[in-house]
Protein backbone atom coordinates (compact mmCIF):
# COMPACT_ATOMS: atom_id res chain seq x y z
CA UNK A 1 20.10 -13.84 14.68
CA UNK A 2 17.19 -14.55 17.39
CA UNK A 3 15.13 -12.28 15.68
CA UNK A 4 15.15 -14.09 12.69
CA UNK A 5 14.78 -17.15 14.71
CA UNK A 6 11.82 -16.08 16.79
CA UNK A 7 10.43 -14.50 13.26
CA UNK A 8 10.92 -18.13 11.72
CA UNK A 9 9.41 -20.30 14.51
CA UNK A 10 6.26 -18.25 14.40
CA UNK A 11 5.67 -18.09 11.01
CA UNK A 12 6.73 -21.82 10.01
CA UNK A 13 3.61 -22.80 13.02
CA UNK A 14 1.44 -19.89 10.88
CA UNK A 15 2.34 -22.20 7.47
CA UNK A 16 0.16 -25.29 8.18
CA UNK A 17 -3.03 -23.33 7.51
CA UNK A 18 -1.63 -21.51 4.98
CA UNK A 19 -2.18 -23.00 1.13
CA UNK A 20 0.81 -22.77 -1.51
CA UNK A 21 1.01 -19.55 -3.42
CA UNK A 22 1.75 -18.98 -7.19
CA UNK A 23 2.62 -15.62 -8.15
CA UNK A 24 2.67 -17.35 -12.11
CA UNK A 25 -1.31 -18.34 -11.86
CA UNK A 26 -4.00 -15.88 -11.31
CA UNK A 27 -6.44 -16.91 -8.12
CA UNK A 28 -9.91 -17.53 -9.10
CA UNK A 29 -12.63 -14.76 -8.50
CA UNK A 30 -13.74 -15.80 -5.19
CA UNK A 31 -10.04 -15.96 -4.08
CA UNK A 32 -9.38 -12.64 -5.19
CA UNK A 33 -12.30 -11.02 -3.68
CA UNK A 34 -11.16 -9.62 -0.21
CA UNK A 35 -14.93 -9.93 1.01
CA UNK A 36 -14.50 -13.72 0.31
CA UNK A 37 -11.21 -13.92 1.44
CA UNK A 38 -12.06 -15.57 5.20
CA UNK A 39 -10.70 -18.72 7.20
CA UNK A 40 -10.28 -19.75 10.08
CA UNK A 41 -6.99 -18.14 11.22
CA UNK A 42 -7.15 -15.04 13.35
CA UNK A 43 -5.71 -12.61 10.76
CA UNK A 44 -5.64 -9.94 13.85
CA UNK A 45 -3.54 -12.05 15.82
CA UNK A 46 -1.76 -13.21 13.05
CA UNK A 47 -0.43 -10.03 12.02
CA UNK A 48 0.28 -8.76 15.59
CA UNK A 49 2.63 -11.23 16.27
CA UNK A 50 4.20 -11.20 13.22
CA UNK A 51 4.74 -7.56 13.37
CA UNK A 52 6.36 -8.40 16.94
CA UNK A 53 8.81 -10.57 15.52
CA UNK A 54 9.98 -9.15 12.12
CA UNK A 55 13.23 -6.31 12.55
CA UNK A 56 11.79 -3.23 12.30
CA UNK A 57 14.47 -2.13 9.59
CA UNK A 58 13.12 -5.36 7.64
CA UNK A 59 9.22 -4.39 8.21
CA UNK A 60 10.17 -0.63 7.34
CA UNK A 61 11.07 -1.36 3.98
CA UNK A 62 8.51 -4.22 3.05
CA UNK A 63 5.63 -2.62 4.27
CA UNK A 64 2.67 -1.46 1.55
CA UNK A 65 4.48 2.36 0.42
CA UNK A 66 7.44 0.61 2.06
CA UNK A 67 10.86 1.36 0.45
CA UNK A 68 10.61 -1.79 -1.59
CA UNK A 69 6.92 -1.97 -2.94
CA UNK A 70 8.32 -0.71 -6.08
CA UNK A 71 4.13 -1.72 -7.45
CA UNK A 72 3.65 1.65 -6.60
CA UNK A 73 5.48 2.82 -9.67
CA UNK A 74 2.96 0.86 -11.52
CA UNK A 75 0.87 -2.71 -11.58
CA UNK A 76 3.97 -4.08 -14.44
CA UNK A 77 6.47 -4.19 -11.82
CA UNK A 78 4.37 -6.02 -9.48
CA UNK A 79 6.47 -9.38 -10.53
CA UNK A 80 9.90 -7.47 -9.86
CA UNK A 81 8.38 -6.49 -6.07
CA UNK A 82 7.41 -10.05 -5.54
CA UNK A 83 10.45 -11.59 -6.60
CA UNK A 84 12.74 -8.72 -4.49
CA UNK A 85 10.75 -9.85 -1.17
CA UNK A 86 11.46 -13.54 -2.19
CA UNK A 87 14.92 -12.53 -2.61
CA UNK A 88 15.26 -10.41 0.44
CA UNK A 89 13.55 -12.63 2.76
CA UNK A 90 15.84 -15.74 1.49
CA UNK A 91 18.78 -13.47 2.57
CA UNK A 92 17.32 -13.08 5.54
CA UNK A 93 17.37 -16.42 6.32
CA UNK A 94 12.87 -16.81 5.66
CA UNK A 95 12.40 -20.45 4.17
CA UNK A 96 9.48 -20.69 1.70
CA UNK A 97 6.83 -21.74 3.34
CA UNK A 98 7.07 -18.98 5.89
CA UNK A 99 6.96 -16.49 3.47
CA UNK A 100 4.35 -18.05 1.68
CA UNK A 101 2.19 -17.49 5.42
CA UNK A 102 3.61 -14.11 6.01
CA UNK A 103 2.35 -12.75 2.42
CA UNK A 104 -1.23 -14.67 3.09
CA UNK A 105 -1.60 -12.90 6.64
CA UNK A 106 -1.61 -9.71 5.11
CA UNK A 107 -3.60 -10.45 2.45
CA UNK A 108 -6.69 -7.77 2.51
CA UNK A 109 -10.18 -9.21 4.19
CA UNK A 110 -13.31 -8.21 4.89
CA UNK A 111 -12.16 -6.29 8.11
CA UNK A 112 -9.82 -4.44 6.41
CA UNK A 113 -11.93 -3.32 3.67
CA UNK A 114 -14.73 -2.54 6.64
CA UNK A 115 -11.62 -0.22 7.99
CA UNK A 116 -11.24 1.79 4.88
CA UNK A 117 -14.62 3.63 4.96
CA UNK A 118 -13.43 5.85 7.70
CA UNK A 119 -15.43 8.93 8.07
CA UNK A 120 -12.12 10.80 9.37
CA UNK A 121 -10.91 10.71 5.83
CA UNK A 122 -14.13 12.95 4.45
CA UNK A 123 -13.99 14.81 7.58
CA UNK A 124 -10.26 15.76 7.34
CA UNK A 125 -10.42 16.58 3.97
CA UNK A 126 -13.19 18.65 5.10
CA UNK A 127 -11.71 20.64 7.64
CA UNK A 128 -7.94 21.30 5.79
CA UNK A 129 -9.36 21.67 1.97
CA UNK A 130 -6.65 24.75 1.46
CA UNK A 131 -4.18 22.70 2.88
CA UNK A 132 -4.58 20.06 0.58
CA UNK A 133 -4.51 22.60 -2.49
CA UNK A 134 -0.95 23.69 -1.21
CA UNK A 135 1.04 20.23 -0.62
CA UNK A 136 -0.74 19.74 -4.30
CA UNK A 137 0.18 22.51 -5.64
CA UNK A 138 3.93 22.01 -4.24
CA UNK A 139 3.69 18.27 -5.74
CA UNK A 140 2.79 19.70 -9.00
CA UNK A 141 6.21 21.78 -8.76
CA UNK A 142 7.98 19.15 -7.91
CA UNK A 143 7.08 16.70 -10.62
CA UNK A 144 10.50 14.81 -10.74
CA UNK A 145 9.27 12.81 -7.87
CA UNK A 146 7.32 10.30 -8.22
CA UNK A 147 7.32 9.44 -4.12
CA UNK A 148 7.52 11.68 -1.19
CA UNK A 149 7.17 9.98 2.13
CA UNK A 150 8.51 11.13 5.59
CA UNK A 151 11.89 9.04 5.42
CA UNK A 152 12.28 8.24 1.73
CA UNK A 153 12.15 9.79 -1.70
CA UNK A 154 12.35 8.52 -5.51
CA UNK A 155 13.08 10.78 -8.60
CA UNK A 156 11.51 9.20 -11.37
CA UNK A 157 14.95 8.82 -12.89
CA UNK A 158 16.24 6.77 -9.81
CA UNK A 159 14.42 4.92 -6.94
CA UNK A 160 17.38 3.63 -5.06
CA UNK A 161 17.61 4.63 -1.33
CA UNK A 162 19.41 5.91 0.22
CA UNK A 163 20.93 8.54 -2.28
CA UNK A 164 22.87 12.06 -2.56
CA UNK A 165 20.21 13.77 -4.40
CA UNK A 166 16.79 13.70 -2.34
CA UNK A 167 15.21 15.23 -5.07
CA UNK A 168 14.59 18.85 -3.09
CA UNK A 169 16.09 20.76 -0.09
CA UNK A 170 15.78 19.73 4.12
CA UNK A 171 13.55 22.54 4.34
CA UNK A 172 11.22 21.42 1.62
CA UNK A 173 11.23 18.08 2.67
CA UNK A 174 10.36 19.60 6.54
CA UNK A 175 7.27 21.44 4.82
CA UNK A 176 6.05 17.92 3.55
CA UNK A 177 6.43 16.38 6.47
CA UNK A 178 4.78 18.82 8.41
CA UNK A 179 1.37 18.52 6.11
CA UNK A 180 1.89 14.97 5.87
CA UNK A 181 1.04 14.91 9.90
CA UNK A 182 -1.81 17.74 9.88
CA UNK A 183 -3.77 16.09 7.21
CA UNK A 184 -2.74 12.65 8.50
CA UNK A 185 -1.25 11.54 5.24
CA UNK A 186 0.69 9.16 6.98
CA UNK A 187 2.60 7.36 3.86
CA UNK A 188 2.76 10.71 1.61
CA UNK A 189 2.60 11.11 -2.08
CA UNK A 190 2.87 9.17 -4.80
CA UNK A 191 2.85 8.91 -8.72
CA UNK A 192 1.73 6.24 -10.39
CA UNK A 193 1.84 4.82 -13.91
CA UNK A 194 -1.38 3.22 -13.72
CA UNK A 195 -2.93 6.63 -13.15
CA UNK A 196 -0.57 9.19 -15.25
CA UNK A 197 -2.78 12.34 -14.09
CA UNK A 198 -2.94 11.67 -10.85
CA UNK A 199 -1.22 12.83 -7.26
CA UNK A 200 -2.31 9.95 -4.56
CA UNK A 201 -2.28 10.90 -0.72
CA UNK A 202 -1.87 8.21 1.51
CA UNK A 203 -4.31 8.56 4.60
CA UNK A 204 -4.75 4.79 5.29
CA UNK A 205 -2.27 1.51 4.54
CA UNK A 206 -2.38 -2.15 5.73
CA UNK A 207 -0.20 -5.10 4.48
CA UNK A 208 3.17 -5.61 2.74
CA UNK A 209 4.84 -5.08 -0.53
CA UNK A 210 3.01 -8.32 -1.54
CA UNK A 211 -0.63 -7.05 -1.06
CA UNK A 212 -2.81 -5.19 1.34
CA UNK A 213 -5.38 -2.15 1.48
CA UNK A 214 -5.16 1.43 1.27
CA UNK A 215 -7.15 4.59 0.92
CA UNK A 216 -6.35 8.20 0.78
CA UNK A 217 -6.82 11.17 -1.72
CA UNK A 218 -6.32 11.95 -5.38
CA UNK A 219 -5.96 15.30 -7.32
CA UNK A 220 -6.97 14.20 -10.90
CA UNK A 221 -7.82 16.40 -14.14
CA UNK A 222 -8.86 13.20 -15.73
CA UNK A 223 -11.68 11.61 -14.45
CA UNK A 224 -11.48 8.60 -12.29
CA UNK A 225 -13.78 5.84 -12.44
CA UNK A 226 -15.62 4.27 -11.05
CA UNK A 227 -17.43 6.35 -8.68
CA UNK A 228 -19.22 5.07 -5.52
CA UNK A 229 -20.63 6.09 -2.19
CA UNK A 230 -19.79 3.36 -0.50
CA UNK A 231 -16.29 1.55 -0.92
CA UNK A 232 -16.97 -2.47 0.15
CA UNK A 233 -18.91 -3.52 -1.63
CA UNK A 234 -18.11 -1.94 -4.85
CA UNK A 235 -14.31 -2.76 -3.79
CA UNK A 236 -14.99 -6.24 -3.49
CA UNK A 237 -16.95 -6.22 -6.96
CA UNK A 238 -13.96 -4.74 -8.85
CA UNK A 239 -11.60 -7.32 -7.35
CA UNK A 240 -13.92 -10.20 -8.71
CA UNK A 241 -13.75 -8.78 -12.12
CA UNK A 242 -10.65 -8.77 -13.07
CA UNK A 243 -8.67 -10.80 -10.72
CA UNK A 244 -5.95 -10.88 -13.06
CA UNK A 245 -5.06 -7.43 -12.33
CA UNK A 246 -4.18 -8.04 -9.14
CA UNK A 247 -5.45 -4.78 -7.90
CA UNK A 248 -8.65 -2.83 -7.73
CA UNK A 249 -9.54 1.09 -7.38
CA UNK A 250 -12.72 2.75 -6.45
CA UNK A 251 -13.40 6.62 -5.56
CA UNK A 252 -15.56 8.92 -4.00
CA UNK A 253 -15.68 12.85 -5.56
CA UNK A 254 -15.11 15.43 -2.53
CA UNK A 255 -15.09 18.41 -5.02
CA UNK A 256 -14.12 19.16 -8.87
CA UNK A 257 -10.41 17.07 -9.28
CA UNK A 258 -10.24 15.70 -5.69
CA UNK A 259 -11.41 12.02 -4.83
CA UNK A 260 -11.18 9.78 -1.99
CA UNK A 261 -9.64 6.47 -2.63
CA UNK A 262 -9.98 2.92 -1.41
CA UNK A 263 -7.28 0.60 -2.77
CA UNK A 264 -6.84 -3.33 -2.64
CA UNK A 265 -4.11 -5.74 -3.71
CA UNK A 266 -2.79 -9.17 -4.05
């Protein structure tokens, strides 16, 4: 219970800066564009703190490629993860307007779209390019999964956790993990509908369930668009146009099928 307390104290002093949310009403433009996105808060500090104070277990499982950013699936059930992490914080004893504050501190900015053009994600992919054909190539065989992270799996018949059937053996799993930490893929594999073709690696993730940033690689047949050579800008330019998506994609071709990505959300 002092957890929750200490969690609630903090946040509820965090709340007089922050503006109501709607999750019914799109923002305009400017609000949507993460370059735009700046105020006066410390977002640094903000989210330090914050990350002090909420149970790990909690964090774990609301965290962007957390067990419960069921988004990942697919932009349509963006409502159902927004409503589950009203739900779940409510049980966990969050009043509104503190989760209203927690989902705006981790809202993606201009620092953490600056973060995303790391030259370690190039460099690895670089270095470990027959690596990354493998863990594809064992993805590909294992196309009942639609997520493969270090702790959690879902079968794209079932996404509850935990369950009986993993969706492979220990040892598989082990050989996952164990490219997962050599290419620094720290949040794994995933499947989404919103790019059918596609097997995402997650080098890079920042926020909650509720929106954040992310960027990693993608084996695609189909081509992805649209291309860039440098994320930020072009980031912040997709988010402007159609801010009623609620998410925006841009990528960088490393070599015939493979792409870096750089991912925003809110």
């Amino acid at each position: 219970m002092s957890s929750i307390l200490t969690f609630r104290t903090i946040v509820a002093l965090l709340a007089i800066s922050a503006q109501p949310l709607s999750s019914q009403s799109a923002p305009s433009p400017d609000s949507a564009s993460p370059a735009k996105s700046v105020g006066t808060v410390d977002k640094a500090g903000v989210r330090q703190r914050l990350l002090s104070s909420i149970p790990p277990l909690l964090y774990d499982k609301w965290k962007k490629y957390g067990q419960w950013d069921y988004k990942q699936r697919g932009s349509q059930y963006r409502d159902f993860t927004q409503f589950n992490f009203g739900a779940t914080a409510g049980k966990a004893g969050v009043d509104k307007e503190a989760l209203v504050a927690l989902a705006r501190a981790f809202r993606p900015d201009p620092k953490d779209l600056d973060g995303l053009d790391d030259p370690d994600l190039e460099d690895t992919y670089v270095r470990n390019a027959d690596e990354f054909e493998k863990v594809r190539k064992m993805a590909e065989q294992d196309f009942h999964l639609i997520r493969i992270a270090a702790d959690y799996t879902w079968l794209d018949s079932n996404n509850s956790w935990p369950r009986e059937d993993v969706g492979f053996t220990e040892e598989r799993w082990n050989d996952y993990r164990s490219f997962f930490k050599k290419l620094s893929v720290r949040d794994g594999i995933v499947r989404t509908d919103d790019f059918p073709e596609a097997i995402f690696l997650i080098f890079r993730a920042q926020g909650l369930c509720t929106g954040g940033s992310s960027s990693g690689y993608v084996y695609s047949i189909a081509p992805l668009t649209p291309i860039v050579k440098t994320p930020k800008e072009a980031l912040d330019a997709e988010a402007r146009k159609s801010p009623g998506k609620h998410n925006a994609y841009v990528f960088k071709r490393l070599k015939d099928n493979w792409y870096a990505f750089y991912q925003v959300d809110w």
